[in-house]
PDB file of N, CA and C in Angstrom:
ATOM      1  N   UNK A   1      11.645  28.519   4.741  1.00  0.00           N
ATOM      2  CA  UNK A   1      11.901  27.250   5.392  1.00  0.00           C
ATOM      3  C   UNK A   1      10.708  26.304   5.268  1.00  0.00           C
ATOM      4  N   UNK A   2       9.560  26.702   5.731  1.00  0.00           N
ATOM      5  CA  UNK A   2       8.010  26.145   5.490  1.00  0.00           C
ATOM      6  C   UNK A   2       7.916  25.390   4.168  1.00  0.00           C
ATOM      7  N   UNK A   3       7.998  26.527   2.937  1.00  0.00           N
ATOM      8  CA  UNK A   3       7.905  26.143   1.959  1.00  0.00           C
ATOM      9  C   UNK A   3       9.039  24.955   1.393  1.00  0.00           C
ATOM     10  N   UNK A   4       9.932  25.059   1.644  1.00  0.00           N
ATOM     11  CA  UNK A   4      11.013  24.179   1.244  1.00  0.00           C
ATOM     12  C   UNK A   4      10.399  22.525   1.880  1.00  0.00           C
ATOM     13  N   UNK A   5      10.241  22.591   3.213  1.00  0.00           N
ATOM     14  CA  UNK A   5      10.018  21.502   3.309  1.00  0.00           C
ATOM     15  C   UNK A   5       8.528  21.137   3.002  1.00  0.00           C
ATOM     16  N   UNK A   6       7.883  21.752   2.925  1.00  0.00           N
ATOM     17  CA  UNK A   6       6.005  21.213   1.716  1.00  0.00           C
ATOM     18  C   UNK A   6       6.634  21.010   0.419  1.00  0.00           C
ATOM     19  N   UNK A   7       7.384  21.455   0.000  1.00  0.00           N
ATOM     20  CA  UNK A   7       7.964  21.285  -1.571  1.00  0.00           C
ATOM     21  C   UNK A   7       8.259  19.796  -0.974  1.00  0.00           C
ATOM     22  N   UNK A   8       9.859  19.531  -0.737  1.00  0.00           N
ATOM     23  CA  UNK A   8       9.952  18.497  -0.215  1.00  0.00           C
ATOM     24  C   UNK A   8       9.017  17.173   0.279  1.00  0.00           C
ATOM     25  N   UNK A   9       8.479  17.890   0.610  1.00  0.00           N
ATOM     26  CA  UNK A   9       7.064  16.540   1.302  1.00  0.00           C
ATOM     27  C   UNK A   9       5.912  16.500   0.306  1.00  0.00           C
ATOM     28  N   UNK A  10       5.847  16.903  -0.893  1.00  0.00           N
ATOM     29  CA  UNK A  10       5.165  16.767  -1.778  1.00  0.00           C
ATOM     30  C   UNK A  10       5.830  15.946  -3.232  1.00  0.00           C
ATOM     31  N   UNK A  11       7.365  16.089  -3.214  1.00  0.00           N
ATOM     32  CA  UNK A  11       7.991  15.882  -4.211  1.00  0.00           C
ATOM     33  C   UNK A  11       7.850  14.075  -4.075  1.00  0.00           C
ATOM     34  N   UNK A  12       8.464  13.861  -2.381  1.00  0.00           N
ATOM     35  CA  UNK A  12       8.514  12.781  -2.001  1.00  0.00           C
ATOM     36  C   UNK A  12       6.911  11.616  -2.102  1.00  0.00           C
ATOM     37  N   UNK A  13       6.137  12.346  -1.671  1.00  0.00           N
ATOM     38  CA  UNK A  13       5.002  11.209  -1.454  1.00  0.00           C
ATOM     39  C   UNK A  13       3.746  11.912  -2.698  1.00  0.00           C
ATOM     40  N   UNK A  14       4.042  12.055  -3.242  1.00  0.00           N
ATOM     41  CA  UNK A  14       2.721  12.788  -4.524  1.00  0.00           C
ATOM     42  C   UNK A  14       2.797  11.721  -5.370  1.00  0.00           C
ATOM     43  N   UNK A  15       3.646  11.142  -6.199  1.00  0.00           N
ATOM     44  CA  UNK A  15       3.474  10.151  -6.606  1.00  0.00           C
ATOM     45  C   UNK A  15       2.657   8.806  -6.259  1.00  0.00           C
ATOM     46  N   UNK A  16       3.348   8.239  -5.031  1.00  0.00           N
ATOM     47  CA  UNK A  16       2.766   7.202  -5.148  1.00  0.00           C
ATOM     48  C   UNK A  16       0.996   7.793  -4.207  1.00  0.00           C
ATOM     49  N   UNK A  17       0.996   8.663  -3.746  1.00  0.00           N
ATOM     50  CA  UNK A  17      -0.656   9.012  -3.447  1.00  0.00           C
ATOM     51  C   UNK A  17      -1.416   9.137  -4.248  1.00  0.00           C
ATOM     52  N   UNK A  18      -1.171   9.992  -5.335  1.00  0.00           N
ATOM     53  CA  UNK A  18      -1.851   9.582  -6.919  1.00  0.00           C
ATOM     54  C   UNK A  18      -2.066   8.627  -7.650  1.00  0.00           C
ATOM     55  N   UNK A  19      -0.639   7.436  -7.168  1.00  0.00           N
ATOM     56  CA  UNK A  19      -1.229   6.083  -7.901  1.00  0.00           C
ATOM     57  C   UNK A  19      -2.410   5.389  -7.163  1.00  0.00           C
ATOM     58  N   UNK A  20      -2.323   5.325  -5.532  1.00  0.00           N
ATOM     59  CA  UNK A  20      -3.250   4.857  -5.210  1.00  0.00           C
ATOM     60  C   UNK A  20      -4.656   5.472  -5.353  1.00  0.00           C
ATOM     61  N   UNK A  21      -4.864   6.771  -5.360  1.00  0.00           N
ATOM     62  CA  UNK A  21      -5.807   7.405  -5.731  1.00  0.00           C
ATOM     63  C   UNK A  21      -6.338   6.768  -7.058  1.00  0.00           C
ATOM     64  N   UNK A  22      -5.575   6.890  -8.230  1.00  0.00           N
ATOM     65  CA  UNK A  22      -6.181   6.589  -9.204  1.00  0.00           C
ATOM     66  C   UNK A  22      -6.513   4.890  -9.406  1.00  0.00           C
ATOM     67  N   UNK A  23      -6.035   4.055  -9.172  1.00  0.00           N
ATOM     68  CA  UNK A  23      -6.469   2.736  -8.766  1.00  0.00           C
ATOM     69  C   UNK A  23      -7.797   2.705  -8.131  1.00  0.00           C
ATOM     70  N   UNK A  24      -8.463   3.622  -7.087  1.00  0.00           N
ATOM     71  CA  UNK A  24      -9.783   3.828  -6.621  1.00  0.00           C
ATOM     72  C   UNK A  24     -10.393   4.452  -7.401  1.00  0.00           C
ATOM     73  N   UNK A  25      -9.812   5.704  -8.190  1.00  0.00           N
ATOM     74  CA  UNK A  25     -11.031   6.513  -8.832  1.00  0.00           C
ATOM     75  C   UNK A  25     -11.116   5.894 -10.091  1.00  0.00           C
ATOM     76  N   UNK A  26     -10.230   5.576 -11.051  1.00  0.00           N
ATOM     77  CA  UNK A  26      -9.791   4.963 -12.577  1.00  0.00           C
ATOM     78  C   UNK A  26     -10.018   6.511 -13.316  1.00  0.00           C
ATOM     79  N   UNK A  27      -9.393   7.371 -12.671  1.00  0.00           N
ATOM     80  CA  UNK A  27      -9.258   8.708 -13.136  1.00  0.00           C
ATOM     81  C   UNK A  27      -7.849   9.398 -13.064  1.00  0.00           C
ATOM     82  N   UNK A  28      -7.049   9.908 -13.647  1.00  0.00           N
ATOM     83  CA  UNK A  28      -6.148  10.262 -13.281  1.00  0.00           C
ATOM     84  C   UNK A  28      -5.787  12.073 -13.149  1.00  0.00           C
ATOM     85  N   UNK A  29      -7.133  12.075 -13.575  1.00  0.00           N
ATOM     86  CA  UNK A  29      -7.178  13.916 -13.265  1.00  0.00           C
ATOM     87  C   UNK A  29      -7.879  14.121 -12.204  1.00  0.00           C
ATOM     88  N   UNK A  30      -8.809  13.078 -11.745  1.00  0.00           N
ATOM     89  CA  UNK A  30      -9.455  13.482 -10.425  1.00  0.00           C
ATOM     90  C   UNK A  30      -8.350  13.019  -9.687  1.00  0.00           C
ATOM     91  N   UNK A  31      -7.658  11.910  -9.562  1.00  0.00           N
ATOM     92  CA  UNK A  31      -6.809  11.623  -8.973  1.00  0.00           C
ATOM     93  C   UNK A  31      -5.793  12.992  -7.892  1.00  0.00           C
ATOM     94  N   UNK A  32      -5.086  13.259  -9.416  1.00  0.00           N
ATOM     95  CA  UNK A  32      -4.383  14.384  -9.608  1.00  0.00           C
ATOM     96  C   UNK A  32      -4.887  15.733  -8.671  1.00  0.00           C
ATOM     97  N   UNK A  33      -6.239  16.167  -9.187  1.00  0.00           N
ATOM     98  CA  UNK A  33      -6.947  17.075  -8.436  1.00  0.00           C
ATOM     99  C   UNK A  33      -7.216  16.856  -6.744  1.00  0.00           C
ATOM    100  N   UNK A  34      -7.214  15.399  -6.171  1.00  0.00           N
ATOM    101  CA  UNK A  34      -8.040  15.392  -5.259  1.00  0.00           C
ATOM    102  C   UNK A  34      -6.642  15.057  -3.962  1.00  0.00           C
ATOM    103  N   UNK A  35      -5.216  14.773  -4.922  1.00  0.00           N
ATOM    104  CA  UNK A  35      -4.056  14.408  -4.226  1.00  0.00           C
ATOM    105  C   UNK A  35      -3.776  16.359  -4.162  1.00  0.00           C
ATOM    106  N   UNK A  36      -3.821  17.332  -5.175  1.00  0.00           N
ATOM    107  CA  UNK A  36      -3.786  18.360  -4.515  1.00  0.00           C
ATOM    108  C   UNK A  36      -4.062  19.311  -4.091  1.00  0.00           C
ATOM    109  N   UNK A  37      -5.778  18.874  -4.040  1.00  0.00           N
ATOM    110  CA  UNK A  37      -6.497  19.467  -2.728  1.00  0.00           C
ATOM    111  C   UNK A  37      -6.086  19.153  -1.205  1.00  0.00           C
ATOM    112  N   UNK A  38      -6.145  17.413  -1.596  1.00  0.00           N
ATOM    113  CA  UNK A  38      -5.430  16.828   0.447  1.00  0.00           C
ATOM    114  C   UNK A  38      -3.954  17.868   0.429  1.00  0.00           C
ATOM    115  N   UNK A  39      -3.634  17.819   0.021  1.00  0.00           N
ATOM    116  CA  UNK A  39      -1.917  18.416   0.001  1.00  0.00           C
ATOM    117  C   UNK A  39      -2.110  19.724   0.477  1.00  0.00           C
ATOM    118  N   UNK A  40      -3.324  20.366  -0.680  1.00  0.00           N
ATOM    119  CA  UNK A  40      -2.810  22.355  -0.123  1.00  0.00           C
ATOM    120  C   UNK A  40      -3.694  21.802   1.464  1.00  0.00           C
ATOM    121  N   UNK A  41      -4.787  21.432   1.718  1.00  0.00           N
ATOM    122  CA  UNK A  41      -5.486  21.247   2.602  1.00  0.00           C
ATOM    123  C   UNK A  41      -4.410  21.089   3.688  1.00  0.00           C
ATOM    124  N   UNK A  42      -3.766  20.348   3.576  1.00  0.00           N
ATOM    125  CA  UNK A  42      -2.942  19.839   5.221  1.00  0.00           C
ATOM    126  C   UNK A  42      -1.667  20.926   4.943  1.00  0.00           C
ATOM    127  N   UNK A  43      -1.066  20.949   4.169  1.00  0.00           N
ATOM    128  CA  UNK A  43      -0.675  21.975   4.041  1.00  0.00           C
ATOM    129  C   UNK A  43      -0.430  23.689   4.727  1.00  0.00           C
ATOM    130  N   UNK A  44      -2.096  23.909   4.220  1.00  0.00           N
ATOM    131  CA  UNK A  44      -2.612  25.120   5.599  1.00  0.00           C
ATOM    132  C   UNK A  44      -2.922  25.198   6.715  1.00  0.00           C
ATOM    133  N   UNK A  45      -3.238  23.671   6.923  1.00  0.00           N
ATOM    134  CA  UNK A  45      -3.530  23.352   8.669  1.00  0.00           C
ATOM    135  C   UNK A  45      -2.105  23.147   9.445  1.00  0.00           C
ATOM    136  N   UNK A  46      -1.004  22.756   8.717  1.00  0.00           N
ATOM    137  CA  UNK A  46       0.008  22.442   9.186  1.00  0.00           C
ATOM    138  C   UNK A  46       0.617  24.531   9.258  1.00  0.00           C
ATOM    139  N   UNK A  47       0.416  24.681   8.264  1.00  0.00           N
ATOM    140  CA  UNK A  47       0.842  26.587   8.772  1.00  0.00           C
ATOM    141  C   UNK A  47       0.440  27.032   9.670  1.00  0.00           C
ATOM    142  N   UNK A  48      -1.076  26.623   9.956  1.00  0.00           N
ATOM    143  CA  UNK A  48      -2.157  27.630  10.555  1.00  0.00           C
ATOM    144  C   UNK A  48      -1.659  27.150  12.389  1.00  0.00           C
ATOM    145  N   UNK A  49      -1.479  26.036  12.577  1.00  0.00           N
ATOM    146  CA  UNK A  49      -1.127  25.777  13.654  1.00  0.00           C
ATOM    147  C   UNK A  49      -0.580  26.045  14.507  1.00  0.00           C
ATOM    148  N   UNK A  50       1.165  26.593  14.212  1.00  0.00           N
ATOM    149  CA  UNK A  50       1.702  27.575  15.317  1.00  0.00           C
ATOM    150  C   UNK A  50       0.791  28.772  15.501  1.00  0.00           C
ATOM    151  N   UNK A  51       0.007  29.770  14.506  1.00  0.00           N
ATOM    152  CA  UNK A  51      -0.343  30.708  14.647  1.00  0.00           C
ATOM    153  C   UNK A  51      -1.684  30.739  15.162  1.00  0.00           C
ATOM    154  N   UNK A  52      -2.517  29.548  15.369  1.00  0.00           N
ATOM    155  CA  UNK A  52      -3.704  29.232  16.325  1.00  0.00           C
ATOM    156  C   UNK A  52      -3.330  28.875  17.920  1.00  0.00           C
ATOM    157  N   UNK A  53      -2.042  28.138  17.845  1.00  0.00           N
ATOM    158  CA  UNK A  53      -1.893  28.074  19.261  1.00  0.00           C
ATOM    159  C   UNK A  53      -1.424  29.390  20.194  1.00  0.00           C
ATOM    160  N   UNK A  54      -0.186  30.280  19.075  1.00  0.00           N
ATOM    161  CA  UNK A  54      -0.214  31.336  19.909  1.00  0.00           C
ATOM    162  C   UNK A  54      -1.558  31.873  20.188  1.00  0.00           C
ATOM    163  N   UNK A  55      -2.596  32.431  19.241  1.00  0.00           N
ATOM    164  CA  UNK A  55      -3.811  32.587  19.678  1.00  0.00           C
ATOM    165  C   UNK A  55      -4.505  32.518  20.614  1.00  0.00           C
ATOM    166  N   UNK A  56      -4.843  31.000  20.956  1.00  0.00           N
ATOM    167  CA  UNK A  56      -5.280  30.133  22.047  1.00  0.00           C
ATOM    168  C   UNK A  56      -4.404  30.301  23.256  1.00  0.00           C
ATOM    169  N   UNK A  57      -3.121  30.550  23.664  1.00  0.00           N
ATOM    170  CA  UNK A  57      -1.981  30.711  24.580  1.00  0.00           C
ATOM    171  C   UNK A  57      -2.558  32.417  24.930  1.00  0.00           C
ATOM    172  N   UNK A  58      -2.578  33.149  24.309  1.00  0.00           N
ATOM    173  CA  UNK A  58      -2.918  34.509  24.503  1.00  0.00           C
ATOM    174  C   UNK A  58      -4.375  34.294  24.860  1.00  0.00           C
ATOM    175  N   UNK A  59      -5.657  33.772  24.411  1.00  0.00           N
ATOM    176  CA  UNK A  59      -6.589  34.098  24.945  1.00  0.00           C
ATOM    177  C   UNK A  59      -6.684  33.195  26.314  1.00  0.00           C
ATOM    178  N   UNK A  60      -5.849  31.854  26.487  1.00  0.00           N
ATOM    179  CA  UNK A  60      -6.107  31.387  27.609  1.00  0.00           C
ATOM    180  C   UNK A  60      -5.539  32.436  29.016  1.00  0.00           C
ATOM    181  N   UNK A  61      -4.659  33.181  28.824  1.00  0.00           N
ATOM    182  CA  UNK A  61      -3.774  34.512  29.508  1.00  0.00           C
ATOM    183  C   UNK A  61      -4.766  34.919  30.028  1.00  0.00           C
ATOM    184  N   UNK A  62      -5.597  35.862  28.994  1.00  0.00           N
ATOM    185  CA  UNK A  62      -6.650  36.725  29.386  1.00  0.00           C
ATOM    186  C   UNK A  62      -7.948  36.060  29.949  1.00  0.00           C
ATOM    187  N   UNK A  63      -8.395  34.827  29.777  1.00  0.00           N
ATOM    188  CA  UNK A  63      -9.592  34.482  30.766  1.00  0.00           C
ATOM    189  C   UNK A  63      -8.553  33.959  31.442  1.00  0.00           C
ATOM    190  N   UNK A  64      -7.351  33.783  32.364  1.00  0.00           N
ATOM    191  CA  UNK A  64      -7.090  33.386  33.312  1.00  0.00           C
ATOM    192  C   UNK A  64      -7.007  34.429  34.216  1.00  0.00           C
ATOM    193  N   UNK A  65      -6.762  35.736  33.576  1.00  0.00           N
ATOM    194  CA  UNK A  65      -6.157  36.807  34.380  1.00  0.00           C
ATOM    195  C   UNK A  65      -7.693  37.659  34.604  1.00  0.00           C
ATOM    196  N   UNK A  66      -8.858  37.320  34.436  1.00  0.00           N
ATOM    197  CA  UNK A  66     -10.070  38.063  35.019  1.00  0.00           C
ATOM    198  C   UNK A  66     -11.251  36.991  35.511  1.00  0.00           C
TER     199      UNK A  66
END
C-alpha cells in the first residue's frame, strides 16, 4: 500500500521538481540526483513515522507508569 502510493507521488510530481531543479543547477544529472535523494529522503521519514510514534507512545507509558 506504502509503496504504491510513493510510486504514485513520485510519478506525479518528479517531473516538474526536476525541471525546477535544473533551471537552478543548469545540470540535469545533479538535478536528477538531488530530486532523488529529497524523494528517498522524505520518503523514509514519511515510513519511519508511524513506527517512531508507536515508540514514543510506549516509552511515554513507561515513564508515566514509574
Amino acid at each position: 500500500m506504502i509503496n504504491d502510493e510513493l510510486t504514485q507521488v513520485h510519478t506525479e510530481h518528479n517531473g516538474w521538481f526536476k525541471q525546477r531543479l535544473y533551471r537552478r543547477l543548469g545540470s540535469s544529472a545533479q538535478a536528477a540526483d538531488l530530486a532523488q535523494d529529497t524523494f528517498l529522503r522524505d520518503a523514509l521519514l514519511d515510513g519511519l513515522k508511524p513506527m517512531l510514534l508507536s515508540v514514543l507512545t510506549r516509552a511515554l507509558g513507561v515513564f508515566y507508569r514509574h
